[in-house]
C-alpha atoms as a PDB file:
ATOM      1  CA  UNK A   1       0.000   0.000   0.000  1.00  0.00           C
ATOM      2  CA  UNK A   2       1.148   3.372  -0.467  1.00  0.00           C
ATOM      3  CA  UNK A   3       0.377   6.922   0.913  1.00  0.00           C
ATOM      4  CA  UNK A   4       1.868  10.104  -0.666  1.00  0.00           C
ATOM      5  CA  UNK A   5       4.934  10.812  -2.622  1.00  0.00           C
ATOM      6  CA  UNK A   6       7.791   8.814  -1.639  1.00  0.00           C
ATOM      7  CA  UNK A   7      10.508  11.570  -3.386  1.00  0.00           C
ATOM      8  CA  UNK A   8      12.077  12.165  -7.092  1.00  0.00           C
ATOM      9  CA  UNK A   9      13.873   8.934  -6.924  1.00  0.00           C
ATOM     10  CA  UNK A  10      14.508   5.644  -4.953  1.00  0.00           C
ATOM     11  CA  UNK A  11      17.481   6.791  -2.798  1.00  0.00           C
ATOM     12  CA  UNK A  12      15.790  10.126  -1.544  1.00  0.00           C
ATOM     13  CA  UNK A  13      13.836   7.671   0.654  1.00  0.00           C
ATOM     14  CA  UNK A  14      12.704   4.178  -0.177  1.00  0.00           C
ATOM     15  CA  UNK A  15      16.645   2.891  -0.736  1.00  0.00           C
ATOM     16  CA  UNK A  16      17.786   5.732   1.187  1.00  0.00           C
ATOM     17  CA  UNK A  17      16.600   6.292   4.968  1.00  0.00           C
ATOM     18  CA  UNK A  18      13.599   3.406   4.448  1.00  0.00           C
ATOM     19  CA  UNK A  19      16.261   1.159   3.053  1.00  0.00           C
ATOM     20  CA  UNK A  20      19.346   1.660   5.441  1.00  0.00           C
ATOM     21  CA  UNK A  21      17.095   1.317   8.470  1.00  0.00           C
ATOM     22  CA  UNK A  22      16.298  -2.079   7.289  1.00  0.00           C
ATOM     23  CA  UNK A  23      20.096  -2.704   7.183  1.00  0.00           C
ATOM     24  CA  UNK A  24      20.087  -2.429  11.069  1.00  0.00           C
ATOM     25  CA  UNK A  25      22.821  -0.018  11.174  1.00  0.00           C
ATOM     26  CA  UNK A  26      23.635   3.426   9.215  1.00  0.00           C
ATOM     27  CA  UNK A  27      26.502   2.922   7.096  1.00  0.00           C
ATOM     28  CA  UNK A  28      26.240  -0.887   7.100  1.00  0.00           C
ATOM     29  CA  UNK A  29      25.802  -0.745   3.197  1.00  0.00           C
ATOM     30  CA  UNK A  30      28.497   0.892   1.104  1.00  0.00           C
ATOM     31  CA  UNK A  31      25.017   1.730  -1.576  1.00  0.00           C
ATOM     32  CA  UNK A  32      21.737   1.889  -0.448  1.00  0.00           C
ATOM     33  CA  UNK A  33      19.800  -0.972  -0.825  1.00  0.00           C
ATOM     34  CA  UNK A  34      17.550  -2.334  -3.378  1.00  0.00           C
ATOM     35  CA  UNK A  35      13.933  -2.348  -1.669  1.00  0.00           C
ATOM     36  CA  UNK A  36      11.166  -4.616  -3.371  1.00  0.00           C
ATOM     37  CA  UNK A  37       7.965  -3.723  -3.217  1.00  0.00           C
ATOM     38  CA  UNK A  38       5.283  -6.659  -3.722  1.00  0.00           C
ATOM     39  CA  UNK A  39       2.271  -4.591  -5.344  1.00  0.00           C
ATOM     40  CA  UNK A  40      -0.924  -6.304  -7.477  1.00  0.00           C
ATOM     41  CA  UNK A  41      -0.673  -5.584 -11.223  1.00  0.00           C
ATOM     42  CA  UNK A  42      -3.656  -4.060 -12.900  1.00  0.00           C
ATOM     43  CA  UNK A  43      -4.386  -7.402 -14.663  1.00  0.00           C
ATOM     44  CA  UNK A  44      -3.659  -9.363 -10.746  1.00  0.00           C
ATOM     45  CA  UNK A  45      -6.980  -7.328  -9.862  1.00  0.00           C
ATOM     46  CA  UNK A  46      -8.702  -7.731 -12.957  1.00  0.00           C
ATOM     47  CA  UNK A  47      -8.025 -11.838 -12.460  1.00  0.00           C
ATOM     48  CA  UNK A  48      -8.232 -11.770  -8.834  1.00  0.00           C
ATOM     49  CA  UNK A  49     -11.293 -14.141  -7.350  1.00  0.00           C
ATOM     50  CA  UNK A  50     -13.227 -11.138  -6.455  1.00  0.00           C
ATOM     51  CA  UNK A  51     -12.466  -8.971 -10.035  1.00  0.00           C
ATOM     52  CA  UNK A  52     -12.172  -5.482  -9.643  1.00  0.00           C
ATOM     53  CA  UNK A  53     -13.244  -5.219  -5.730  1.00  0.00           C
ATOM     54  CA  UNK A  54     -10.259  -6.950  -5.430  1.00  0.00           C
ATOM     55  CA  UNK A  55      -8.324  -3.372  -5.782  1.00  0.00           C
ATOM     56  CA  UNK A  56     -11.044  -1.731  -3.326  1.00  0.00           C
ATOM     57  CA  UNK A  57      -8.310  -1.793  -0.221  1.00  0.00           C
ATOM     58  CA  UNK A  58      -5.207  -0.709  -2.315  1.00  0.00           C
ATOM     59  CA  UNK A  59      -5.170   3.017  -2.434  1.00  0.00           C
ATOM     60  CA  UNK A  60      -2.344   3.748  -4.590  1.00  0.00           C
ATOM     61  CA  UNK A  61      -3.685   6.532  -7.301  1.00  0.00           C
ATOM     62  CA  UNK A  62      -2.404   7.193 -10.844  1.00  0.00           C
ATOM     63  CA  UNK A  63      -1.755  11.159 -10.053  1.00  0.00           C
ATOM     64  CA  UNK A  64       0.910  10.080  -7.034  1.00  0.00           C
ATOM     65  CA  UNK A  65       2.357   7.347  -9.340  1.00  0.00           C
ATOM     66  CA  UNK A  66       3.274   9.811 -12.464  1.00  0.00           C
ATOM     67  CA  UNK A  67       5.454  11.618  -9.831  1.00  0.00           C
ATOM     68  CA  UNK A  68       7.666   8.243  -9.024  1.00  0.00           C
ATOM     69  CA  UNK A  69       7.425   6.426 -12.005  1.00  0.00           C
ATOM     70  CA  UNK A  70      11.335   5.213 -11.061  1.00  0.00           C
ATOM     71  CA  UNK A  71       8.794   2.931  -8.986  1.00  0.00           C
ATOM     72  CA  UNK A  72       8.597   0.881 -11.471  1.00  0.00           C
ATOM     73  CA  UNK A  73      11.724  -0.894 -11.473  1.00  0.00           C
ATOM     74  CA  UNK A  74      10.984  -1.920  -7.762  1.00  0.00           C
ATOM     75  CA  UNK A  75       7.834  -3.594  -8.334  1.00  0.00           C
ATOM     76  CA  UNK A  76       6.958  -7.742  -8.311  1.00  0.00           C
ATOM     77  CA  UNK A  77       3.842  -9.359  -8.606  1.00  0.00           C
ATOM     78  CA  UNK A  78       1.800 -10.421  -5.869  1.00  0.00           C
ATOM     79  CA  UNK A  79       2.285 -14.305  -6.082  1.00  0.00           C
ATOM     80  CA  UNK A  80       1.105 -16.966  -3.822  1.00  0.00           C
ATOM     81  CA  UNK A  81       0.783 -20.474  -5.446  1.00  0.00           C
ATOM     82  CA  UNK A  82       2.653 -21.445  -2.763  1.00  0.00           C
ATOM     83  CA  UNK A  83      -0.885 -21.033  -0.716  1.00  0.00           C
ATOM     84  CA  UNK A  84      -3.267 -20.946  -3.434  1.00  0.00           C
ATOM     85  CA  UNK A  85      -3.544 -16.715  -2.561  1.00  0.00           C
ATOM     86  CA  UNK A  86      -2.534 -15.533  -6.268  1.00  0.00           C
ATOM     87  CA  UNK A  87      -6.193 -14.545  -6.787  1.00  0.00           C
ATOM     88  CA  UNK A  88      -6.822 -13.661  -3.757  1.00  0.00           C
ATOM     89  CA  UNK A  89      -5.539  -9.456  -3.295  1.00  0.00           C
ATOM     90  CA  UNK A  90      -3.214  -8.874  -0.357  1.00  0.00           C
ATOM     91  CA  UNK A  91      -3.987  -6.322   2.192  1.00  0.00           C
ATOM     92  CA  UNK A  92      -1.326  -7.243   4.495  1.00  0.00           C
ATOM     93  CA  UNK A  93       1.924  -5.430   4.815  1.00  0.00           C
ATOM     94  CA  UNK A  94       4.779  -7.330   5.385  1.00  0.00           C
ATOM     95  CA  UNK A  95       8.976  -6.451   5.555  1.00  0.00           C
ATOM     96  CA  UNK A  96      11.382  -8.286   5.650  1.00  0.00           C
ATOM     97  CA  UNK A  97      15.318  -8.760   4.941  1.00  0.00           C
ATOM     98  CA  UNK A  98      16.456 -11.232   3.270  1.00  0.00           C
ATOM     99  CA  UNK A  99      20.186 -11.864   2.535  1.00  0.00           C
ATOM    100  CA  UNK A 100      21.505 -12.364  -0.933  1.00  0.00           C
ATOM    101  CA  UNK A 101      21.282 -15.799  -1.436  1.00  0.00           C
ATOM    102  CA  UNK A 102      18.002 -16.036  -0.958  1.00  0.00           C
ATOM    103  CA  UNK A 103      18.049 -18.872   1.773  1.00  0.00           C
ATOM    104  CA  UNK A 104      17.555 -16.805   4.792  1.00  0.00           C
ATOM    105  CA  UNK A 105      15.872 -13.779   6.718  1.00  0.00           C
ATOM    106  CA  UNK A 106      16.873 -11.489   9.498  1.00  0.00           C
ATOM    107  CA  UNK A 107      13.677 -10.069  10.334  1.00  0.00           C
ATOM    108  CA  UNK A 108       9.182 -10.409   9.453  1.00  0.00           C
ATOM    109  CA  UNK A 109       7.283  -7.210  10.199  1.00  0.00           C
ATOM    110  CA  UNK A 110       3.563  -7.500   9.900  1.00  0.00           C
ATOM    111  CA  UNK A 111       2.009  -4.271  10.364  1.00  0.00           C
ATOM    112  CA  UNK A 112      -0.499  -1.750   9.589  1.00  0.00           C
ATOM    113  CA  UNK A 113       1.931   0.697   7.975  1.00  0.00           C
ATOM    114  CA  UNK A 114       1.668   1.393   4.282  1.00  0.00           C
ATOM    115  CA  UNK A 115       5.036   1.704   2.639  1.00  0.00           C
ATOM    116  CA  UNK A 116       4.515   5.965   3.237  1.00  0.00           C
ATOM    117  CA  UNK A 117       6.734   8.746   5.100  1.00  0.00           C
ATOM    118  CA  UNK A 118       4.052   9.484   7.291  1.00  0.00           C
ATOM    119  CA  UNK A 119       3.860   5.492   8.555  1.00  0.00           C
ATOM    120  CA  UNK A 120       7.915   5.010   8.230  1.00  0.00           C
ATOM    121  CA  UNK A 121       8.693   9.019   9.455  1.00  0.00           C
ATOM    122  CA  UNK A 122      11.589  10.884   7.062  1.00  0.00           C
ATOM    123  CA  UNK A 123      14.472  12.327   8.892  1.00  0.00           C
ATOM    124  CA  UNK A 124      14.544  16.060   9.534  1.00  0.00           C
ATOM    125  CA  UNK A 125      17.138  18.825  11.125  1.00  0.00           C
ATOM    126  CA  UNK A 126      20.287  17.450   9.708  1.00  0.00           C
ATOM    127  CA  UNK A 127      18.687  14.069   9.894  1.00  0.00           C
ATOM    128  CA  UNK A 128      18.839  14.248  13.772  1.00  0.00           C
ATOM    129  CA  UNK A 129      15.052  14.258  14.536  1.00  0.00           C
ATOM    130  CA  UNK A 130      12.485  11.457  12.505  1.00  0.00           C
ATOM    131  CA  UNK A 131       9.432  12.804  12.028  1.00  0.00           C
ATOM    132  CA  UNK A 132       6.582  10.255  11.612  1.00  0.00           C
ATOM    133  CA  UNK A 133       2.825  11.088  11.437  1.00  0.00           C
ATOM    134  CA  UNK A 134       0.705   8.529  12.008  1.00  0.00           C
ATOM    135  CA  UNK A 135       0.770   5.708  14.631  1.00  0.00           C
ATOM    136  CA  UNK A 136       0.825   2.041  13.439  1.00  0.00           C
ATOM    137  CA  UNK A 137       0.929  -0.775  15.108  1.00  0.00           C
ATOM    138  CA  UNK A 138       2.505  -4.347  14.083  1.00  0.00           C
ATOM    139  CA  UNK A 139       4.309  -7.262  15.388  1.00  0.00           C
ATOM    140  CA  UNK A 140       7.970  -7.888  14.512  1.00  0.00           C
ATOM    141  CA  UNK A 141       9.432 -11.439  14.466  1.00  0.00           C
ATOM    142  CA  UNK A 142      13.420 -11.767  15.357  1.00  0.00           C
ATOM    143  CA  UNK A 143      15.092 -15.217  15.182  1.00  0.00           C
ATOM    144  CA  UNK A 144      16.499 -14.598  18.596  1.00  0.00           C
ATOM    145  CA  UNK A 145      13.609 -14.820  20.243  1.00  0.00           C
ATOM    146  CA  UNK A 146      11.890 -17.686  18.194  1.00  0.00           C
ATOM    147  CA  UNK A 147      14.718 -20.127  17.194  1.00  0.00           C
ATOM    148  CA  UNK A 148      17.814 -18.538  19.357  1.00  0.00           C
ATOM    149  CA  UNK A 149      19.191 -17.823  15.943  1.00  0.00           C
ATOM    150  CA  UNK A 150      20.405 -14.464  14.107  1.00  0.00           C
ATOM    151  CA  UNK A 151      18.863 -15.267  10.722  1.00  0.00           C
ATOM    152  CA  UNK A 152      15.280 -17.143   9.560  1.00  0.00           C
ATOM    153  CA  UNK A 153      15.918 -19.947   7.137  1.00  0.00           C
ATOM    154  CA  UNK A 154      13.300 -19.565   4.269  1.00  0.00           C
ATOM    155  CA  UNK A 155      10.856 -22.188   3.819  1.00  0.00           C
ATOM    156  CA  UNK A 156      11.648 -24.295   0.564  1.00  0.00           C
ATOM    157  CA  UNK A 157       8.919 -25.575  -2.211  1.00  0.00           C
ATOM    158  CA  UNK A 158       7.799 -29.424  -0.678  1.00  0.00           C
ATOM    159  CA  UNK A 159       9.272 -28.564   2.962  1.00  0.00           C
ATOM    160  CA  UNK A 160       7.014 -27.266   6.653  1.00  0.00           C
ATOM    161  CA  UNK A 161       9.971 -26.095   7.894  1.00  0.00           C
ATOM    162  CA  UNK A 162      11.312 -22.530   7.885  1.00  0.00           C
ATOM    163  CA  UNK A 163       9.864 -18.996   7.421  1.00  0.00           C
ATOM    164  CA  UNK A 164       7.037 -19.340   5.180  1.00  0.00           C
ATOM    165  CA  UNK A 165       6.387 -15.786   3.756  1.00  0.00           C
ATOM    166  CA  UNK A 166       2.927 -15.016   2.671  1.00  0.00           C
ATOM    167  CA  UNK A 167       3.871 -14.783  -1.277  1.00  0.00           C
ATOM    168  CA  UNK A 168       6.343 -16.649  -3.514  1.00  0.00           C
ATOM    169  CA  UNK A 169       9.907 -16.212  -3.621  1.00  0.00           C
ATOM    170  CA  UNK A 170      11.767 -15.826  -5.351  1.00  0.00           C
ATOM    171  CA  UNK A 171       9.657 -12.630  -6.529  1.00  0.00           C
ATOM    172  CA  UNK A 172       8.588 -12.560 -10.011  1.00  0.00           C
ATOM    173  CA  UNK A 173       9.086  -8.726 -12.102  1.00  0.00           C
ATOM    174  CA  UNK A 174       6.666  -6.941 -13.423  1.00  0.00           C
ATOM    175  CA  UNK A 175       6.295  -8.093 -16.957  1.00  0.00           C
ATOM    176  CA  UNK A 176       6.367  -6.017 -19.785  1.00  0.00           C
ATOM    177  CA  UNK A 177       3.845  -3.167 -20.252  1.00  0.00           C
ATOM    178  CA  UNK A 178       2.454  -4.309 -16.943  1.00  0.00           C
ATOM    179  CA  UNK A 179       1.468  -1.524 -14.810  1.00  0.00           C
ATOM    180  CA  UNK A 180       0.491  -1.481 -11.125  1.00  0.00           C
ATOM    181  CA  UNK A 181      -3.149  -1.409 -10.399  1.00  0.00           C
ATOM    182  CA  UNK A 182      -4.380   2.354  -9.099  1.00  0.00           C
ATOM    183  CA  UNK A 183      -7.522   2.866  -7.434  1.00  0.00           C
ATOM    184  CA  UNK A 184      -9.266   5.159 -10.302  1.00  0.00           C
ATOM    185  CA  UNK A 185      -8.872   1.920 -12.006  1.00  0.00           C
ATOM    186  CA  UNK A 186     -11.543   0.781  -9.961  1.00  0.00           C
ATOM    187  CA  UNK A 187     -14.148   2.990 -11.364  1.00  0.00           C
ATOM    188  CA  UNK A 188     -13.689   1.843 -14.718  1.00  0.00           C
ATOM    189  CA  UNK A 189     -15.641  -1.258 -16.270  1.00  0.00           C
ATOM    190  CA  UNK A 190     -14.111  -5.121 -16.463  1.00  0.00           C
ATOM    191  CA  UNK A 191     -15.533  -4.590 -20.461  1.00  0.00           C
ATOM    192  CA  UNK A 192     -13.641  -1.859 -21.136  1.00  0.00           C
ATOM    193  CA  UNK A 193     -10.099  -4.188 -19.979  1.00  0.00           C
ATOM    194  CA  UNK A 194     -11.753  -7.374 -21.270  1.00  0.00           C
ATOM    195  CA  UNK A 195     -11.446  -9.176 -18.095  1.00  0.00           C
ATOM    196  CA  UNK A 196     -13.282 -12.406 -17.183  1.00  0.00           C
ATOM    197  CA  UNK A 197     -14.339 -12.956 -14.143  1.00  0.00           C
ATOM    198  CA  UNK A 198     -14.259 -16.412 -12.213  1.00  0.00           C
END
């Protein structure tokens, strides 16, 4: 989900202060990080078990997106054969870190706050001061206090074991001429798209 303007390119504040507090540590990272975002395609919706009310809880507007188009190259589809969820739209937010070789995680954050400023905060005077607007609330999972460990190990396809996360990964790229479904979508009808529904 997303609320607002998140700046005129990834490492103003997504990579930048959203991304190195992930990290656990400011200066950690010698680049800022690359954040995924996990966001439902306009054909997801259109596909999704419940057609366009699928969208109805994902507030992200075409106006806000033509501002941070560079967005783009952070999206993945919301996947979740793993569950049977693909058609089913996400309103759960979820972070997490997971290291590069995909195999394990240092952290699950399920939460009410939307991937915005005013959820996250942005740093102000001199980046001595974070400023966040609106309370959230969430529960944060740490390997040291579930498994004694420092990292998750991922669940794997056929396995029980592990973190299971509540879409597919590895995450699958937009496609294409895909482009992320936006709320004024919603007002528009599935004949006009040529969607099906189930």
């Amino acid at each position: 989900m997303f609320a607002g303007s998140l700046g005129k390119d990834a490492r103003s504040w997504l990579s930048g202060e959203l991304g190195m507090s992930f990290t656990g540590a400011a200066g950690v990272c010698s680049s800022p990080p690359m954040v995924n975002v996990v966001y439902p395609s306009e054909d997801d919706i259109c596909n999704s078990s419940q057609g366009w009310m699928g969208g109805s809880c994902l507030p992200y507007n075409s106006a806000t997106h033509e501002k941070q188009t560079w967005l783009m190259q952070h999206f993945y589809l919301w996947h979740g054969e793993k569950r049977k969820r693909t058609r089913v739209m996400p309103h759960i937010k979820t972070y997490t870190r997971i290291n590069k070789n995909s195999s394990t995680a240092q952290f699950l954050l399920l939460t009410s706050a939307n991937l915005s400023k005013a959820a996250w905060g942005v740093l102000q005077k001199q980046n001595s001061q974070l400023f966040i607007r609106s309370y959230e609330a969430g529960v944060l999972m740490l390997p040291k206090f579930l498994s004694d460990g420092t990292e998750f190990e991922l669940a794997r396809p056929g396995t029980k074991n592990g973190l299971s996360l509540p879409y597919d990964f590895p995450l699958t790229p937009y496609p294409d001429g895909a482009t992320p479904w936006f709320m004024s979508t919603h007002k528009k009808w599935p004949d006009i798209f040529g969607c099906t529904y189930p």
